[in-house]
Protein backbone atom coordinates (compact mmCIF):
# COMPACT_ATOMS: atom_id res chain seq x y z
CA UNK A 1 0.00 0.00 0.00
CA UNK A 2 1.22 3.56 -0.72
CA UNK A 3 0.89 5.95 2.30
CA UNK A 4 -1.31 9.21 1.79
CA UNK A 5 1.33 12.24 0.97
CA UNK A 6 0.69 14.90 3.66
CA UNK A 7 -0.04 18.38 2.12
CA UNK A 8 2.65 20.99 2.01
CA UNK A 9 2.28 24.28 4.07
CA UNK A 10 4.11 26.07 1.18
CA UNK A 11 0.70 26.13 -0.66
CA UNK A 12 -0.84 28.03 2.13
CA UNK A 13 2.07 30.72 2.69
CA UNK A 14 1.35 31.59 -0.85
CA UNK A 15 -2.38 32.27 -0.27
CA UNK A 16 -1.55 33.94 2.90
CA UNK A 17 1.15 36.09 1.03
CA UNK A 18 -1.30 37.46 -1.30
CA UNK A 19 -4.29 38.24 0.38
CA UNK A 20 -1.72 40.24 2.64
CA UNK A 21 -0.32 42.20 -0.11
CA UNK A 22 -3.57 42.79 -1.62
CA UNK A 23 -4.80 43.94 1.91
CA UNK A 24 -1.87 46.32 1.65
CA UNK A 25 -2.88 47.55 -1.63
CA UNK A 26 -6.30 48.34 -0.54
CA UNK A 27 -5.57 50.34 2.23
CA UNK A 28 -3.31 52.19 0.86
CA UNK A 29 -5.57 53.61 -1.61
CA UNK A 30 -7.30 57.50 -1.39
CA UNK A 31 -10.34 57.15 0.17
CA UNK A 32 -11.70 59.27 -2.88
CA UNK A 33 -10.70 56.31 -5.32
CA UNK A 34 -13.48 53.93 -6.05
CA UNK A 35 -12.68 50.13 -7.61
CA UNK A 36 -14.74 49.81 -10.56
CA UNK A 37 -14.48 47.07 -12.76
CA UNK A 38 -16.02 49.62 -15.70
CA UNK A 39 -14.03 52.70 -16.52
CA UNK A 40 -15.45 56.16 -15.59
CA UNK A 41 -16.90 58.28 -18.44
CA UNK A 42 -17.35 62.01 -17.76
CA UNK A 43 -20.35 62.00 -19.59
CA UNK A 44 -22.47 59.27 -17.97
CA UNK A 45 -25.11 61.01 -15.12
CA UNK A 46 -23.94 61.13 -11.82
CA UNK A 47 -24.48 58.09 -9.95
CA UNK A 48 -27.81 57.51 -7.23
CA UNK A 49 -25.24 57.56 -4.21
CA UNK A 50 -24.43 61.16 -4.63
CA UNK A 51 -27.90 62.46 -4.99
CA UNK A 52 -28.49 60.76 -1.94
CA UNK A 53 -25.51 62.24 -0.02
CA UNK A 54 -25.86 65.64 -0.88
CA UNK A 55 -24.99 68.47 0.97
CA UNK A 56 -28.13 70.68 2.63
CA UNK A 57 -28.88 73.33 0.94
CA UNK A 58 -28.50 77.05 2.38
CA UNK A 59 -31.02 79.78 2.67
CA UNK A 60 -28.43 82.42 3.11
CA UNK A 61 -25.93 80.92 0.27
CA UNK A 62 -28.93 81.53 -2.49
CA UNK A 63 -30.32 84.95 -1.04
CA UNK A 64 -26.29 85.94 -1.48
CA UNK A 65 -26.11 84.70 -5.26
CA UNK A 66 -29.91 86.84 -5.56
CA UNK A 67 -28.41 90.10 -4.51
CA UNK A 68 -25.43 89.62 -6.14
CA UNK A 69 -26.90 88.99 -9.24
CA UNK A 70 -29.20 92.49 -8.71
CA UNK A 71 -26.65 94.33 -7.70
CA UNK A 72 -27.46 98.05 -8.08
CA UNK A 73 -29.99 97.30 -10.75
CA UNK A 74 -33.14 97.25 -8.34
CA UNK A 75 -32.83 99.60 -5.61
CA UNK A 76 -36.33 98.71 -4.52
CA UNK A 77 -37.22 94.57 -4.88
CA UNK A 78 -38.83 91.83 -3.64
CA UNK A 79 -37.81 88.15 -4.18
CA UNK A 80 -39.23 85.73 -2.00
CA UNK A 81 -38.82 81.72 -2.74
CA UNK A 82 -40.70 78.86 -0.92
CA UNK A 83 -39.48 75.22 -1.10
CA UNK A 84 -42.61 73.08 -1.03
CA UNK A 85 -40.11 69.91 -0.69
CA UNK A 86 -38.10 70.96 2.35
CA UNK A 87 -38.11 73.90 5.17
CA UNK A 88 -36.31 76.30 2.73
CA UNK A 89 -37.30 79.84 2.38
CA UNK A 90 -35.40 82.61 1.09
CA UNK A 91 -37.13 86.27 1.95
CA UNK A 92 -35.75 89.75 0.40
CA UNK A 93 -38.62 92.24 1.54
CA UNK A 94 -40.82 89.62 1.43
CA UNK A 95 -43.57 91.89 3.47
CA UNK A 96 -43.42 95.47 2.20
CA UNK A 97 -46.10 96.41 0.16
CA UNK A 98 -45.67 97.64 -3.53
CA UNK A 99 -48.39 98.59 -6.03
CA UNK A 100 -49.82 95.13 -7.03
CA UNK A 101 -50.45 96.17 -11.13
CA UNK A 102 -52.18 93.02 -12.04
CA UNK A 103 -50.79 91.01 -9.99
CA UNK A 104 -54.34 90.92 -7.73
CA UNK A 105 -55.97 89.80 -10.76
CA UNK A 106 -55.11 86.43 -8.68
CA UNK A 107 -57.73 87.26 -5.99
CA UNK A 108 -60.18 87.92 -8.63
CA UNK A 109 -59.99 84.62 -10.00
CA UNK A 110 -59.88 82.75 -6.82
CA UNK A 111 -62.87 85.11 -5.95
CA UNK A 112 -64.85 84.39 -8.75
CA UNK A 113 -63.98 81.01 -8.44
CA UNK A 114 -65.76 80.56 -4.80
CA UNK A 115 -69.16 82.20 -6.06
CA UNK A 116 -68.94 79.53 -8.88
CA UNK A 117 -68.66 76.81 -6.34
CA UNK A 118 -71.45 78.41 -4.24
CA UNK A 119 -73.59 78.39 -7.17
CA UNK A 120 -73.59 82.47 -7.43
CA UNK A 121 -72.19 82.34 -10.86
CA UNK A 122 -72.74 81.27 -13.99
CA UNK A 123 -69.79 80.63 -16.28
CA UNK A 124 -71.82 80.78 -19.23
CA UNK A 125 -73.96 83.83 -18.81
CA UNK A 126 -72.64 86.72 -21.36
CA UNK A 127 -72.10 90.31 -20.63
CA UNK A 128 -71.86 93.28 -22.37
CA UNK A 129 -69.33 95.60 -21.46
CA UNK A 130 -70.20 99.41 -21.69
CA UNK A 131 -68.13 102.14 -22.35
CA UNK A 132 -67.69 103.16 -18.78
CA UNK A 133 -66.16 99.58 -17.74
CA UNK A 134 -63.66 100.15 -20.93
CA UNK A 135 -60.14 100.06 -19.10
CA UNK A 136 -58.20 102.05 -22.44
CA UNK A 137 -55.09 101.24 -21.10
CA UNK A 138 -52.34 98.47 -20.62
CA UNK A 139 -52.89 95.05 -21.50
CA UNK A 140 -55.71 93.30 -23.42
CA UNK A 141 -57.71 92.48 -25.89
CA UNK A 142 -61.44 93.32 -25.67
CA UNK A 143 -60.63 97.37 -25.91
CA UNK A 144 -59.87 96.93 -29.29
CA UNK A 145 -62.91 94.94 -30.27
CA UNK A 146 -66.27 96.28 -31.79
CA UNK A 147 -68.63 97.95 -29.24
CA UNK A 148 -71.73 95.74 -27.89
CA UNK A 149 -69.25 92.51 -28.15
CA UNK A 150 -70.64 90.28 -25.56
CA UNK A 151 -68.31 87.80 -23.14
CA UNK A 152 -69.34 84.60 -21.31
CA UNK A 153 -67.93 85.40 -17.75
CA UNK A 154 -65.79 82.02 -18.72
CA UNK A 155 -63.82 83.59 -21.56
CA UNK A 156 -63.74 86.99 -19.20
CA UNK A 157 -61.80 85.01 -16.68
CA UNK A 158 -59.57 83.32 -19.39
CA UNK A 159 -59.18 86.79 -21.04
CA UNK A 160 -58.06 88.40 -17.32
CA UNK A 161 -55.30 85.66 -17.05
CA UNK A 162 -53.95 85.04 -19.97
CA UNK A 163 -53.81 88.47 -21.96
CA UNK A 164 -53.92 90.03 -18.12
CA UNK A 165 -56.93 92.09 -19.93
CA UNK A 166 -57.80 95.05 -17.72
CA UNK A 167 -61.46 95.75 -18.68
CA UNK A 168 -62.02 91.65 -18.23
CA UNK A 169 -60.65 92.61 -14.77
CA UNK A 170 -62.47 95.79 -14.16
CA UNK A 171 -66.34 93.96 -14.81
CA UNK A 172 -65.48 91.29 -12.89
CA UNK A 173 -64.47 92.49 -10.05
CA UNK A 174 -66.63 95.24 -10.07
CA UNK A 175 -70.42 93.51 -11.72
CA UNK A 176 -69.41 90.45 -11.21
CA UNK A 177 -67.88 89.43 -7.52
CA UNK A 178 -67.40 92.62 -6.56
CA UNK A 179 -64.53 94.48 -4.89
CA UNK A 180 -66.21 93.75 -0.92
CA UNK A 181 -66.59 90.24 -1.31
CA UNK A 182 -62.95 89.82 -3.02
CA UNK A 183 -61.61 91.63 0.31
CA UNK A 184 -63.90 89.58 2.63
CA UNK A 185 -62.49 86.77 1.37
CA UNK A 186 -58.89 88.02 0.83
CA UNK A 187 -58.67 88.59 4.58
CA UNK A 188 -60.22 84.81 5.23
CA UNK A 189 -57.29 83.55 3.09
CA UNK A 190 -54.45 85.38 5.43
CA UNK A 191 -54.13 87.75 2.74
CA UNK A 192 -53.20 90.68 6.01
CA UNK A 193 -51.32 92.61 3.53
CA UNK A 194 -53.38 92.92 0.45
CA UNK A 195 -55.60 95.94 -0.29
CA UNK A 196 -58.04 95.28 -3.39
CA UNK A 197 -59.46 98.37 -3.36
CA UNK A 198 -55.62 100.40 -3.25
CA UNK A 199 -54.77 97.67 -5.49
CA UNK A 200 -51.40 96.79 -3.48
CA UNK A 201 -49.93 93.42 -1.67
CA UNK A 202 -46.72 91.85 -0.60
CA UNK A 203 -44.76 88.77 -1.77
CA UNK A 204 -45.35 87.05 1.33
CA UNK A 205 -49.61 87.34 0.53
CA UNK A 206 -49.55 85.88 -2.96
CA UNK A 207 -47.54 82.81 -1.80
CA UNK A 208 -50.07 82.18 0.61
CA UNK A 209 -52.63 82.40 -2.23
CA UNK A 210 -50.88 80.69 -4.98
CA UNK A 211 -49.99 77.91 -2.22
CA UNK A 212 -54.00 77.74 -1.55
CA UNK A 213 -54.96 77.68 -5.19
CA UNK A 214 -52.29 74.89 -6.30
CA UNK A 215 -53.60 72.55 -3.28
CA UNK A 216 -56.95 72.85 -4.55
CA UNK A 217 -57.50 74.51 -0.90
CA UNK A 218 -59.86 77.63 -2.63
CA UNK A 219 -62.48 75.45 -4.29
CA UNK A 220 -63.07 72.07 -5.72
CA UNK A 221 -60.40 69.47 -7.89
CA UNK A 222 -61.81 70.75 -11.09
CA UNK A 223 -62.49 74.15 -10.39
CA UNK A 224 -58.85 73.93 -9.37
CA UNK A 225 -57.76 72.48 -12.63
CA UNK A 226 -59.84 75.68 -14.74
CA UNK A 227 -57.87 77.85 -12.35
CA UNK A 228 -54.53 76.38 -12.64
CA UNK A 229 -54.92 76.29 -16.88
CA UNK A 230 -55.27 79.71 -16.85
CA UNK A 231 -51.96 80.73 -14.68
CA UNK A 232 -50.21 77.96 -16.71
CA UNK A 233 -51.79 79.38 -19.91
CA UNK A 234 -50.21 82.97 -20.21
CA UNK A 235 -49.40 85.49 -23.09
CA UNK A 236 -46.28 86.79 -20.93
CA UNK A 237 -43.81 84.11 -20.38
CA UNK A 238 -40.75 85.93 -21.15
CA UNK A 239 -39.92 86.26 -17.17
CA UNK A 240 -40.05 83.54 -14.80
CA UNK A 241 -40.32 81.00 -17.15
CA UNK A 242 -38.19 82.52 -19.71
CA UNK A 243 -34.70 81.10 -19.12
CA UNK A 244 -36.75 77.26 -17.53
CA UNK A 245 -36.55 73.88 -19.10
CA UNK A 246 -39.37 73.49 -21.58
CA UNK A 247 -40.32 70.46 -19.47
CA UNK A 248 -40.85 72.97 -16.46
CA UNK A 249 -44.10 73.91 -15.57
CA UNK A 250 -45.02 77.83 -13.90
CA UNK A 251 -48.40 78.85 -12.96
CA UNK A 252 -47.63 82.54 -12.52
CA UNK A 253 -48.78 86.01 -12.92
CA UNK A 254 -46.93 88.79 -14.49
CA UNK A 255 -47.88 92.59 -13.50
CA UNK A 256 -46.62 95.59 -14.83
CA UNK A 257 -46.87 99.76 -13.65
CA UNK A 258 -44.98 102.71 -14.35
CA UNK A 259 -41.44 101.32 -12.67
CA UNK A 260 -42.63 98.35 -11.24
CA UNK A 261 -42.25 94.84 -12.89
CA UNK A 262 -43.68 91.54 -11.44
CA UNK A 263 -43.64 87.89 -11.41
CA UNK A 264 -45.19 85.86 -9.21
CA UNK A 265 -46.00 82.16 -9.51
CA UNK A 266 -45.58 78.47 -8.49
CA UNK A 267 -42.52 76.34 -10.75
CA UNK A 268 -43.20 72.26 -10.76
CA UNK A 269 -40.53 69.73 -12.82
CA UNK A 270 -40.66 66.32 -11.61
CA UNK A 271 -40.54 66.15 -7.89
CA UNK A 272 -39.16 69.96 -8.04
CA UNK A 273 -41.96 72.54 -6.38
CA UNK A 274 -41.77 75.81 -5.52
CA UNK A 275 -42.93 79.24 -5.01
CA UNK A 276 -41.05 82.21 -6.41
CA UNK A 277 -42.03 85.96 -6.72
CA UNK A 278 -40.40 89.25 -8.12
CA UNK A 279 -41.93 92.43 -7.12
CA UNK A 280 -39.96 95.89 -7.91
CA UNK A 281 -40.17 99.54 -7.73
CA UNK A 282 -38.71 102.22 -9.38
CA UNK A 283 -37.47 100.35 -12.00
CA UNK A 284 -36.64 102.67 -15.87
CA UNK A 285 -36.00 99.88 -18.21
CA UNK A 286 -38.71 97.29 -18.59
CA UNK A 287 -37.07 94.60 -21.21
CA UNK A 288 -33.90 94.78 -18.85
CA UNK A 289 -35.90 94.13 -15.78
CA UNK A 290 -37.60 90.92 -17.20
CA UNK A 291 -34.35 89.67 -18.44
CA UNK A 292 -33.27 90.14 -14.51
CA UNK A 293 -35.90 88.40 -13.10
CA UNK A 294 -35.63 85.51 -15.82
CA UNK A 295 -31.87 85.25 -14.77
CA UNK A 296 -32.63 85.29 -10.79
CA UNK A 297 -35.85 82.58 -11.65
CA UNK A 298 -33.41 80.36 -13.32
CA UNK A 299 -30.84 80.97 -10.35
CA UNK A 300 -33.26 79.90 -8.31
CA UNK A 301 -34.04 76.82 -9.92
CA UNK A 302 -30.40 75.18 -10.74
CA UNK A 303 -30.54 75.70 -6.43
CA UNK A 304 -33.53 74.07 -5.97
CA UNK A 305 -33.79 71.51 -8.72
């Protein structure tokens, strides 16, 4: 019989040899290196981990990169941004009141929007606007149009929204809802600051409002929807939206007086939601003004997004 040959330790040594060098190897490496068996391409998306491990976001670093971007080009502004994702607000004179333009064209939809839900209005009943309610000034349409044209109240609050028409404004605030109730109802909403009949409001009162009107919290889910079409829906989108990804979304409201230019609205892209408004004063160049506020919207959203 042959006798069983005992294994040699030199086998083992040389198993034990390499997983210590390769143990050596490994932590001697950067903690910044990562083994990967595919090799990294700058242009392949970030991956999961690091959206994960992100770093928190600052209030105070965005408000800087706002004011630095304005400079000395407002010396009387408003921004105001909401996070509706995470506790992050970012307030530049969020509360003092400036001359709303049409702006408070918001309350008059939500408004009008209520007494539709209560069954005071009809959508489809026409009216005839007479020359007194003629607003010959400023945006919209139905001043240029042939005298006795009459208007569903439907197309009067499409018509206030999207071409921010003044005389749609004017009757239906005034023959319509009426300038009391608006008020009555402003002040329900929080709305402390606004003034319908001085025609003013802060930053800080339309996000309140826009916030209400986006969580369906001022009437009904398809009341909501109408509502929502028509912010979405607007002639002026060469401000907050402007400098966006097509695939973002704004609901907003643009106004516009003798030196001051607005912006207010809500801006959704995926999982991305927030509130941002612009309100200025004393402002000479108009075109240069939007262009600002499309550059601080867009500022905004690269923080946000």
């Amino acid at each position: 019989m042959y006798e069983r040959r005992r294994p040699r330790p030199r086998f083992f040594l040389l198993l034990l040899g390499i997983a210590i060098v390769l143990g050596i190897v490994v932590w001697n490496r950067s903690p910044d290196e990562i083994i990967s068996p595919i090799p990294e391409d700058p242009h392949v998306a970030t991956p999961i981990f690091s959206k994960i491990f992100t770093r928190k976001k600052n209030p105070d670093t965005l408000k800087q990169k706002i004011q630095e971007a304005v400079a000395n080009q407002w010396n009387n502004y408003s921004v105001y941004v909401v996070d509706y994702n995470a506790p992050f607000t970012v307030g530049i004179n969020e509360t003092v009141i400036y001359d709303a333009a049409s702006v408070n064209k918001i309350p008059i939809l939500a408004a009008l929007y209520v007494k539709a839900q209560n069954g005071e209005v009809d959508f489809d009943k026409t009216i005839t606007p007479q020359p007194d309610d003629i607003q010959d000034y400023g945006t919209g349409s139905i001043r240029y149009d042939p005298p006795g044209t009459a208007y569903s109240i439907k197309t009067l609050a499409r018509l206030m929204m999207q071409k921010s028409d003044n005389t749609a404004a004017y009757v239906l605030a005034n023959h319509v809802v009426g300038l009391n109730k608006i008020q009555t109802l402003a002040n329900g909403w929080g709305l402390t600051q606004t003034d319908m009949i001085k025609n003013t409001t802060t930053n800080r009162d339309m996000e309140i409002l826009m916030k209400k009107i986006y969580d369906g919290k001022i009437v009904g889910t398809a009341l909501t929807a109408e509502m929502l079409a028509f912010l979405k829906d607007s002639d002026f989108e060469n401000r907050l939206p402007a400098l966006l990804p097509q695939d973002s979304t704004v609901y907003h409201k643009i106004g516009t007086i003798d030196g001051g230019v607005h912006d207010v609205g809500i801006v959704e892209r995926g999982k991305t939601r927030y509130y941002i408004g612009v309100f200025t004063d004393g402002v000479a160049d108009v075109e240069a003004a939007e262009k600002l506020i499309a550059k601080v919207s867009r500022m905004v959203f690269d923080y946000l997004d």
